[in-house]
C-alpha atoms as a PDB file:
ATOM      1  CA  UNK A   1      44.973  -4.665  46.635  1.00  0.00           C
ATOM      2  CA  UNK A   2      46.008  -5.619  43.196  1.00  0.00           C
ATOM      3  CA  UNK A   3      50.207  -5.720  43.131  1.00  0.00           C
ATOM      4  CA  UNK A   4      49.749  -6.053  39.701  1.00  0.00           C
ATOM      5  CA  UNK A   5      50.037  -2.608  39.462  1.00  0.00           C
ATOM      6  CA  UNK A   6      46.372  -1.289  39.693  1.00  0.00           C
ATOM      7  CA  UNK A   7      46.678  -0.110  42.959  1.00  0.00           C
ATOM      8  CA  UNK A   8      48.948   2.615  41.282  1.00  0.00           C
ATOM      9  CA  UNK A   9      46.077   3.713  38.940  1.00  0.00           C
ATOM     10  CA  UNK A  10      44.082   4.584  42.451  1.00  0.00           C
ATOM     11  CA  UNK A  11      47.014   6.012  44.149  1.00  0.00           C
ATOM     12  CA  UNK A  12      48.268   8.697  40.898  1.00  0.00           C
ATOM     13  CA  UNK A  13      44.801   9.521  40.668  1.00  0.00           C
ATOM     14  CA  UNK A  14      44.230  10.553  44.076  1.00  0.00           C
ATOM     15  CA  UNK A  15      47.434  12.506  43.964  1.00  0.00           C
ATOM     16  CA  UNK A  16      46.551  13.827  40.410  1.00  0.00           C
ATOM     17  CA  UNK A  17      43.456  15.396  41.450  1.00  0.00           C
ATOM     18  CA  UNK A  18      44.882  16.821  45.047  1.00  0.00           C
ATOM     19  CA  UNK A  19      47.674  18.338  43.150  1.00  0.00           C
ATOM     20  CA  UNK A  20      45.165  19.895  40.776  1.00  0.00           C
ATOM     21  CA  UNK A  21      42.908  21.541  43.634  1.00  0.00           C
ATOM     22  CA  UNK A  22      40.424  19.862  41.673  1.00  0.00           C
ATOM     23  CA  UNK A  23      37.603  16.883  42.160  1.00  0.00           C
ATOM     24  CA  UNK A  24      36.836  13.266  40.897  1.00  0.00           C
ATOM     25  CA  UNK A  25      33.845  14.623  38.956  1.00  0.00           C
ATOM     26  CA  UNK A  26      35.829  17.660  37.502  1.00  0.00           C
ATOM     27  CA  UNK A  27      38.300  14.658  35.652  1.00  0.00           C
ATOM     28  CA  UNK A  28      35.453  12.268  34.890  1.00  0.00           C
ATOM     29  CA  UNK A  29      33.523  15.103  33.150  1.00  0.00           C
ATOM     30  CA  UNK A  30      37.450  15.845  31.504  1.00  0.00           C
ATOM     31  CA  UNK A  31      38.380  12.541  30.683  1.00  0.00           C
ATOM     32  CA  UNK A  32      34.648  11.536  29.004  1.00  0.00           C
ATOM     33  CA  UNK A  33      33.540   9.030  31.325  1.00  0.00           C
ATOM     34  CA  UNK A  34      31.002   8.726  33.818  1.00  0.00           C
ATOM     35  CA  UNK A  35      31.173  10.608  37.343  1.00  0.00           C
ATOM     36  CA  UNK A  36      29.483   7.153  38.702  1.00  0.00           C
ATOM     37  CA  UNK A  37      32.446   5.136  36.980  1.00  0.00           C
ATOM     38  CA  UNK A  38      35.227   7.057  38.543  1.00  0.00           C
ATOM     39  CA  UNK A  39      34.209   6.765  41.565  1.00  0.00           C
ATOM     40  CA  UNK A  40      33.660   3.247  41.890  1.00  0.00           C
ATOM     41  CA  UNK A  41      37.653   3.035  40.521  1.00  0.00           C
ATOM     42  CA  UNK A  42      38.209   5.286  43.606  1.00  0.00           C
ATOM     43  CA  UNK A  43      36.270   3.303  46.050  1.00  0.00           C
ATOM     44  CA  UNK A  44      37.758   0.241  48.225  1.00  0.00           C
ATOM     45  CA  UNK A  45      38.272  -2.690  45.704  1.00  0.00           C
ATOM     46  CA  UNK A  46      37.221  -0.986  42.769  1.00  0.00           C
ATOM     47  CA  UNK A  47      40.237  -1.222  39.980  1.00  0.00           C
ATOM     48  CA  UNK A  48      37.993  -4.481  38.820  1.00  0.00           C
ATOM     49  CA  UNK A  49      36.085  -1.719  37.052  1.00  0.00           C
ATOM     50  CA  UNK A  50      38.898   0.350  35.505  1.00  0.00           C
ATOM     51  CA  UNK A  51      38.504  -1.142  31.617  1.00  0.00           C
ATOM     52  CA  UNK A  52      41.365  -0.676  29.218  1.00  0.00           C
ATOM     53  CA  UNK A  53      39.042   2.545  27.388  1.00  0.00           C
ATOM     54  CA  UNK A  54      37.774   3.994  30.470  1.00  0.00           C
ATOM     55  CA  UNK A  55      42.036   4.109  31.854  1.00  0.00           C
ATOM     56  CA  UNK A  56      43.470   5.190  28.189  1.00  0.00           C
ATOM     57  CA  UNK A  57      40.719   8.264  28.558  1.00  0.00           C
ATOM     58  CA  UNK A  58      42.200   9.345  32.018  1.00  0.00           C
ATOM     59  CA  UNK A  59      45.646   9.071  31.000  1.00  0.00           C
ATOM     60  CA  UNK A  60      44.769  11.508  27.410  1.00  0.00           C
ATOM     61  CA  UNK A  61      42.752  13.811  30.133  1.00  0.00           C
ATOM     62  CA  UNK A  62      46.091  13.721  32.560  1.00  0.00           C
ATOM     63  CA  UNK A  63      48.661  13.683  29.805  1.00  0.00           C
ATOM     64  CA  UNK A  64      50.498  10.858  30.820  1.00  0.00           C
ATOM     65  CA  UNK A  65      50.364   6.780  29.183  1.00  0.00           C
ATOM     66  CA  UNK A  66      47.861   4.381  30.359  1.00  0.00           C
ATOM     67  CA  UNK A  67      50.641   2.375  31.255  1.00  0.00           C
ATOM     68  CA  UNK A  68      52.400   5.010  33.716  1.00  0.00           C
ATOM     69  CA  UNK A  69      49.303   5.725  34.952  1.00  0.00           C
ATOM     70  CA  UNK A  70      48.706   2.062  35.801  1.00  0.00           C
ATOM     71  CA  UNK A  71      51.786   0.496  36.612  1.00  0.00           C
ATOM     72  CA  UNK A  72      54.441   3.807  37.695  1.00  0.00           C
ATOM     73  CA  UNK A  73      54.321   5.745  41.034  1.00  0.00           C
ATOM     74  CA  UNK A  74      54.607   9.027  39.548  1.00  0.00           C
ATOM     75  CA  UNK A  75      54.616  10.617  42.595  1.00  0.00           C
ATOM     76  CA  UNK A  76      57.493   8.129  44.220  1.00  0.00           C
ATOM     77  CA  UNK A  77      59.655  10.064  46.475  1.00  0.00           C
ATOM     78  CA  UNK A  78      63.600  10.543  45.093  1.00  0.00           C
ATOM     79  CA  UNK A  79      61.965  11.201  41.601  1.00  0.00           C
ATOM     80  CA  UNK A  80      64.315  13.720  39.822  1.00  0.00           C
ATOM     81  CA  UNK A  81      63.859  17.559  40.253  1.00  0.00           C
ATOM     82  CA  UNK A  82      65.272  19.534  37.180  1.00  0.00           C
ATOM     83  CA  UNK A  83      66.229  23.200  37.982  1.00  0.00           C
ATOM     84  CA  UNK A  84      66.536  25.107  35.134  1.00  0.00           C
ATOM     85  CA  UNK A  85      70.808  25.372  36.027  1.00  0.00           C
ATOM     86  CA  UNK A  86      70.938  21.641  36.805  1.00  0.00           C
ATOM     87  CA  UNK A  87      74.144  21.282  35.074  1.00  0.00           C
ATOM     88  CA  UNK A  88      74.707  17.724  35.547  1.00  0.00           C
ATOM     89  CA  UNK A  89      73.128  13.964  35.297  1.00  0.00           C
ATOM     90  CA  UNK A  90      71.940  13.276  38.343  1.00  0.00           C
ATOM     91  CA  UNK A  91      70.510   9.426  39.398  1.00  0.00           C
ATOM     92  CA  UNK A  92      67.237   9.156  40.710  1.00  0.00           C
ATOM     93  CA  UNK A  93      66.500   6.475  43.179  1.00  0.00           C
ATOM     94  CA  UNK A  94      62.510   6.651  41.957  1.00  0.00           C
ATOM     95  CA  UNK A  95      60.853   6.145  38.509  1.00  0.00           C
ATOM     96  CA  UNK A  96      59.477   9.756  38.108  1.00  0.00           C
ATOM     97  CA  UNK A  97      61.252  12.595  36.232  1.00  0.00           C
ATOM     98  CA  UNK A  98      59.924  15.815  36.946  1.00  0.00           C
ATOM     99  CA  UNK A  99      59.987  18.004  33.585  1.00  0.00           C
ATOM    100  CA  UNK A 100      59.844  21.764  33.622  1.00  0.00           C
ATOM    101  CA  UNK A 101      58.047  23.866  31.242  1.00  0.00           C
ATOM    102  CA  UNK A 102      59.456  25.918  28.397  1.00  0.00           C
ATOM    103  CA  UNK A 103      59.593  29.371  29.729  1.00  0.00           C
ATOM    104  CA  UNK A 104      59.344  30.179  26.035  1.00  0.00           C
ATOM    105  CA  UNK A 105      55.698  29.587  25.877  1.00  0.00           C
ATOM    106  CA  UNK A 106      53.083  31.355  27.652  1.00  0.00           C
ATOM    107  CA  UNK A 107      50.859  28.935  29.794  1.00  0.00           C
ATOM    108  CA  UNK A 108      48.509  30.990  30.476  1.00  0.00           C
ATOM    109  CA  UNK A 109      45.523  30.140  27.661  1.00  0.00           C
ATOM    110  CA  UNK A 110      46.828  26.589  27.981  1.00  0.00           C
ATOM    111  CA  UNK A 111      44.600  26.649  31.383  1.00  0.00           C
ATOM    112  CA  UNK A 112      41.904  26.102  29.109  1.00  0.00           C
ATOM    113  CA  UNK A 113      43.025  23.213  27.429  1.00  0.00           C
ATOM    114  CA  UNK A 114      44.677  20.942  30.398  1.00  0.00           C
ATOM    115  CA  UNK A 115      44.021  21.470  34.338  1.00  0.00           C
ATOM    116  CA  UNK A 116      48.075  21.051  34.136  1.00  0.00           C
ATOM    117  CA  UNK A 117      48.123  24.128  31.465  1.00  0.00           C
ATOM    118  CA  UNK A 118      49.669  26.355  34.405  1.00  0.00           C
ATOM    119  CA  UNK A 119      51.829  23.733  35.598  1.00  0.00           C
ATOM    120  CA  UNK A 120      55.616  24.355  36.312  1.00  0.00           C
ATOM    121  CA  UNK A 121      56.246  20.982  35.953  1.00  0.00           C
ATOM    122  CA  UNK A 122      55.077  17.365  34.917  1.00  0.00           C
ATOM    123  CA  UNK A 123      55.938  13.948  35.960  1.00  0.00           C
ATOM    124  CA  UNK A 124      56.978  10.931  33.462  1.00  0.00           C
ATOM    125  CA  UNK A 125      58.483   8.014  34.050  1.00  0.00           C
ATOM    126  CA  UNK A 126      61.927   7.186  33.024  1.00  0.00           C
ATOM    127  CA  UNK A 127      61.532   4.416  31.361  1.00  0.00           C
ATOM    128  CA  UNK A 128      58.807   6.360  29.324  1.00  0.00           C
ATOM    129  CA  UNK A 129      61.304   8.934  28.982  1.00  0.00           C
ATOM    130  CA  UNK A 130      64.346   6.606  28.005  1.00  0.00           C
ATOM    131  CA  UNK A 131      62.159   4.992  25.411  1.00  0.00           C
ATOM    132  CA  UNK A 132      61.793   8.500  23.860  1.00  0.00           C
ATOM    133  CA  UNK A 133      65.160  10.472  23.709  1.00  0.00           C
ATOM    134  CA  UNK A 134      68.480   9.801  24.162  1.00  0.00           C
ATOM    135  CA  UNK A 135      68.928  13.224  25.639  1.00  0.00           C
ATOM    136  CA  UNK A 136      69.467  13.913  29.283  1.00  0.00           C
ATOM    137  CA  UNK A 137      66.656  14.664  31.733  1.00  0.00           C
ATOM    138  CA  UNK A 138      68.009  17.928  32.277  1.00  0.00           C
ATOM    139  CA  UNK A 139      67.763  19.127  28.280  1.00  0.00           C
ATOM    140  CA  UNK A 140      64.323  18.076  28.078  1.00  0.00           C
ATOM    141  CA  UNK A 141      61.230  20.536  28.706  1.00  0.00           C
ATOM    142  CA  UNK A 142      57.532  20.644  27.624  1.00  0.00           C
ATOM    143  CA  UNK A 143      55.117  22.603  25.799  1.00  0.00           C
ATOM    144  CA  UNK A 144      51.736  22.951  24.628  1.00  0.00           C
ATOM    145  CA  UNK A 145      50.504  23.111  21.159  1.00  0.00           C
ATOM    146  CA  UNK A 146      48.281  25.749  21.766  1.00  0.00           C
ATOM    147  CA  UNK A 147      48.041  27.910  18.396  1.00  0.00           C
ATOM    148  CA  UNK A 148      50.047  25.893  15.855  1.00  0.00           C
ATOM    149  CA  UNK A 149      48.224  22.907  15.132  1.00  0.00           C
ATOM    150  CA  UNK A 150      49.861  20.265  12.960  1.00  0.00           C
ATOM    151  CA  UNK A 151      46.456  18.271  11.684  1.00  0.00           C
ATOM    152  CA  UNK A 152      47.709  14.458  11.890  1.00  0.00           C
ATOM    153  CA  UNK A 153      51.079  15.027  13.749  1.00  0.00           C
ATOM    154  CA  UNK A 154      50.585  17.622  16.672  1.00  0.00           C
ATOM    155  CA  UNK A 155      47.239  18.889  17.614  1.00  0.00           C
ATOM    156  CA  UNK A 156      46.423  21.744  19.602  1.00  0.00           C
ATOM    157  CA  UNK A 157      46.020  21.231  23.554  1.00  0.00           C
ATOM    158  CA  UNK A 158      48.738  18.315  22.565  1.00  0.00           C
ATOM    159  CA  UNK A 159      51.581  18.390  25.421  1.00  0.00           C
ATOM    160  CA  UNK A 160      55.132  18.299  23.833  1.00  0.00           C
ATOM    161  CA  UNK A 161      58.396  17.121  24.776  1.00  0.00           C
ATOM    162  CA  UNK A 162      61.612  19.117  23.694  1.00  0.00           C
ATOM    163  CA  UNK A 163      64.982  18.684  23.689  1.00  0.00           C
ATOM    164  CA  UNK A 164      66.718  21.334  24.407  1.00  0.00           C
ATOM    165  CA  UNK A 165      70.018  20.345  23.811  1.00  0.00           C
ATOM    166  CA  UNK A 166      69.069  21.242  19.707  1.00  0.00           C
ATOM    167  CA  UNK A 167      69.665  24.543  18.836  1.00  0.00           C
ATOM    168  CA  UNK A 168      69.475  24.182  15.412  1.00  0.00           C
ATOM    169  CA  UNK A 169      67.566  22.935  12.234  1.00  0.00           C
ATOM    170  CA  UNK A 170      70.095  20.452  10.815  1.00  0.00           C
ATOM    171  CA  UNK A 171      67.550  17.928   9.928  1.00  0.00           C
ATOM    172  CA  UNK A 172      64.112  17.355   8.897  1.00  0.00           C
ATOM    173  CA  UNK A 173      61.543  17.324  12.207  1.00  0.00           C
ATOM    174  CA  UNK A 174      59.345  19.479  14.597  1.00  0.00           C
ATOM    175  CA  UNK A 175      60.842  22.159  16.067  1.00  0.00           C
ATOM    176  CA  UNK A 176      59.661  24.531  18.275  1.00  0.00           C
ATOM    177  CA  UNK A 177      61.257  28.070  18.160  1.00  0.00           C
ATOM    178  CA  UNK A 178      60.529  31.941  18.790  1.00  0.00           C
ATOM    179  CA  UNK A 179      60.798  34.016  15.598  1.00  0.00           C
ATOM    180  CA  UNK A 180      61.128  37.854  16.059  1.00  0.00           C
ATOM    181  CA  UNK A 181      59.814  36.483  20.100  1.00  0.00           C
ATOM    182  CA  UNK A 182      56.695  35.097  19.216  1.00  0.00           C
ATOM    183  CA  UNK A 183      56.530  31.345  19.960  1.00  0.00           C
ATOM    184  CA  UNK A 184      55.600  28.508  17.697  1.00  0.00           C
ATOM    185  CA  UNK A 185      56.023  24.715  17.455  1.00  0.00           C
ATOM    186  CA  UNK A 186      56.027  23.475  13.326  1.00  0.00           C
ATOM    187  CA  UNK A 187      57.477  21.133  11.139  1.00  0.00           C
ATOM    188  CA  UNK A 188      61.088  22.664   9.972  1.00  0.00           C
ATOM    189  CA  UNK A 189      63.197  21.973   7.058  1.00  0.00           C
ATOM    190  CA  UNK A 190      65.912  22.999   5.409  1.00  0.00           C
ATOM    191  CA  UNK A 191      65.840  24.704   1.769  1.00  0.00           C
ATOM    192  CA  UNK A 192      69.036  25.427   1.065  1.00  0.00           C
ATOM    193  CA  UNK A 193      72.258  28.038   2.790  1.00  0.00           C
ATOM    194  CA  UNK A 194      70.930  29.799   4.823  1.00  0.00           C
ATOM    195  CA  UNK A 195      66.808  29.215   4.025  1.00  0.00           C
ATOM    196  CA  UNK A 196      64.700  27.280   6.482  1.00  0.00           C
ATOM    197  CA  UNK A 197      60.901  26.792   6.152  1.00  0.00           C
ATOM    198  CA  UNK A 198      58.173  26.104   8.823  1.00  0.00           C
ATOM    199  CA  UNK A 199      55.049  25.338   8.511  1.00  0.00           C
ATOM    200  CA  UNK A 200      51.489  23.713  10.656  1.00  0.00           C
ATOM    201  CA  UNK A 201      48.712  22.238   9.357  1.00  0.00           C
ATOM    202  CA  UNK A 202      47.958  24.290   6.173  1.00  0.00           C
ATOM    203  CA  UNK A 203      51.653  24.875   4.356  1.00  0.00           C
ATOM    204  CA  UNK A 204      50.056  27.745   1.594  1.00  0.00           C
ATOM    205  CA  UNK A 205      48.952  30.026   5.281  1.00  0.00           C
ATOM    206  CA  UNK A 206      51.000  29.220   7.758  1.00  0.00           C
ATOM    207  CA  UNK A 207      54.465  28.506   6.338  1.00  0.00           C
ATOM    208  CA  UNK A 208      57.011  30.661   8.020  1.00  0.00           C
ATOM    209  CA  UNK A 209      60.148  30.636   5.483  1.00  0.00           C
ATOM    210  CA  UNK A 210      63.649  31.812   6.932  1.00  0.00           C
ATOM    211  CA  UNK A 211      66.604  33.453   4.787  1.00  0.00           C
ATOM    212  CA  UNK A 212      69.341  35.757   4.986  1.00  0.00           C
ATOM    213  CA  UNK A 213      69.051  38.803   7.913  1.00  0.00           C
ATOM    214  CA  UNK A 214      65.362  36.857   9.023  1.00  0.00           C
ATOM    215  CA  UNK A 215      67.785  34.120  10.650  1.00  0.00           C
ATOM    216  CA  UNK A 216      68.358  36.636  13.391  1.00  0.00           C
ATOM    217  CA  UNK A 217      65.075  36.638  14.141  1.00  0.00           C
ATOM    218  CA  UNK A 218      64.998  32.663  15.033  1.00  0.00           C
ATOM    219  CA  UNK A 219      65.918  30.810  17.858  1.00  0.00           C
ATOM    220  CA  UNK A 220      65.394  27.495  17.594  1.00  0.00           C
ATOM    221  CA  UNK A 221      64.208  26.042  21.551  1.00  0.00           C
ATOM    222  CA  UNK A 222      64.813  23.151  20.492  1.00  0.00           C
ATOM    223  CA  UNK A 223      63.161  19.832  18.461  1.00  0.00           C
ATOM    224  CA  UNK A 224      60.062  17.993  19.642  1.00  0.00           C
ATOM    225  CA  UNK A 225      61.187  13.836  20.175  1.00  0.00           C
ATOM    226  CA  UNK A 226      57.444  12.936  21.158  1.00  0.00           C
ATOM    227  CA  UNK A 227      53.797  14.301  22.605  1.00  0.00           C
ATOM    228  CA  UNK A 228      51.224  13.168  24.152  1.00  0.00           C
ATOM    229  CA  UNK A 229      47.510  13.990  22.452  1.00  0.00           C
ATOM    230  CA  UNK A 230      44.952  15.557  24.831  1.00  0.00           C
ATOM    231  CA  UNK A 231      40.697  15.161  24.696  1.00  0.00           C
ATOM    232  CA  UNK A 232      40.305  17.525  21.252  1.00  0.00           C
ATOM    233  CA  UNK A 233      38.185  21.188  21.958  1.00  0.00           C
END
């Protein structure tokens, strides 16, 4: 077994794919690579044949870094659990943080995108996560950018990580936000007193300006720190 972390890559994937209810050749067909090539990574001895490309296209199909994947337990036991009323730090003995999804945003078409699309929850690594934010565990949730695409910044299927603990548009950044209840995730601004503009890939069609009584419509979720890109569809 290699201890220089390897044997992790073989041990997340296993639990990756039971936690899925799916199969080795369901996440090579995913990821882009070869059924055959999988499972020799799988087999007894076999991280000799897990290149840098072939790992790097798991991790995109399993929305997690190459390096977490490699070298992180992200199922270790004492990872953190985040309630939604967790309402205070607490310290995790393992390297996972468990981060819930954004009730906000519908998972359900996201099933077609990501075998995780449903998922309540996803696993990161703290130090992945402290390398990110400076916000708490417990303000941070996830997303998917299923139907605002953001050409060059966020792309749809992309997973998204939010922190909560914004609430409004102070500064220039992603945001994602429900106006008049319909979800969104978009680049925010501000104009002026009381005027805010959003937009996605194409500013001229899918800028969503905000003034005067149309604030009451907003509510900002919170703004996007980082995301992880996903095999494009």
């Amino acid at each position: 077994m290699n201890m220089g972390g390897m044997s992790y890559l073989q041990s997340n994937l296993r639990n990756f794919i039971a936690a899925r209810k799916t199969s080795q050749n369901a996440v090579a067909l995913e990821a882009g690579i070869s059924q055959s090539t999988l499972n020799r990574i799988m087999a007894p001895g076999g991280t000799r044949f897990a290149r840098d490309d072939t790992v790097e296209a798991l991790a995109v199909c399993l929305h997690v870094s190459s390096h977490d994947l490699k070298y992180v337990d992200l199922f270790a036991e004492g990872g953190e659990v985040l309630p939604s009323s967790a309402d205070t730090d607490s310290q995790a003995t393992g390297p996972g943080v468990r981060i819930l999804a954004a009730t906000e945003f519908p998972r359900g078409s996201a099933s077609r995108l990501s075998p995780i699309g449903m998922a309540q929850n996803v696993m990161v690594s703290r130090a992945w996560l402290s390398l990110q934010t400076d916000a708490p565990a417990k303000n941070v949730r996830y997303a998917f950018a299923i139907d605002d695409s953001m050409q060059g910044e966020i792309e749809k299927g992309d997973t998204v990580f939010i922190d909560t603990s914004v609430q409004t548009v102070e500064t220039e950044g992603v945001y994602a936000f429900t106006y008049f209840n319909v979800p969104h995730i978009k680049h925010g601004q501000v104009l002026g007193e009381n005027s805010l503009r959003f937009t996605g890939t194409r500013p001229s069609l899918n800028s969503i300006p905000v003034e005067g009584d149309q604030l009451k419509g907003l509510v900002i979720i919170g703004k996007v720190f980082a995301s992880l890109s996903t095999k494009r569809f």
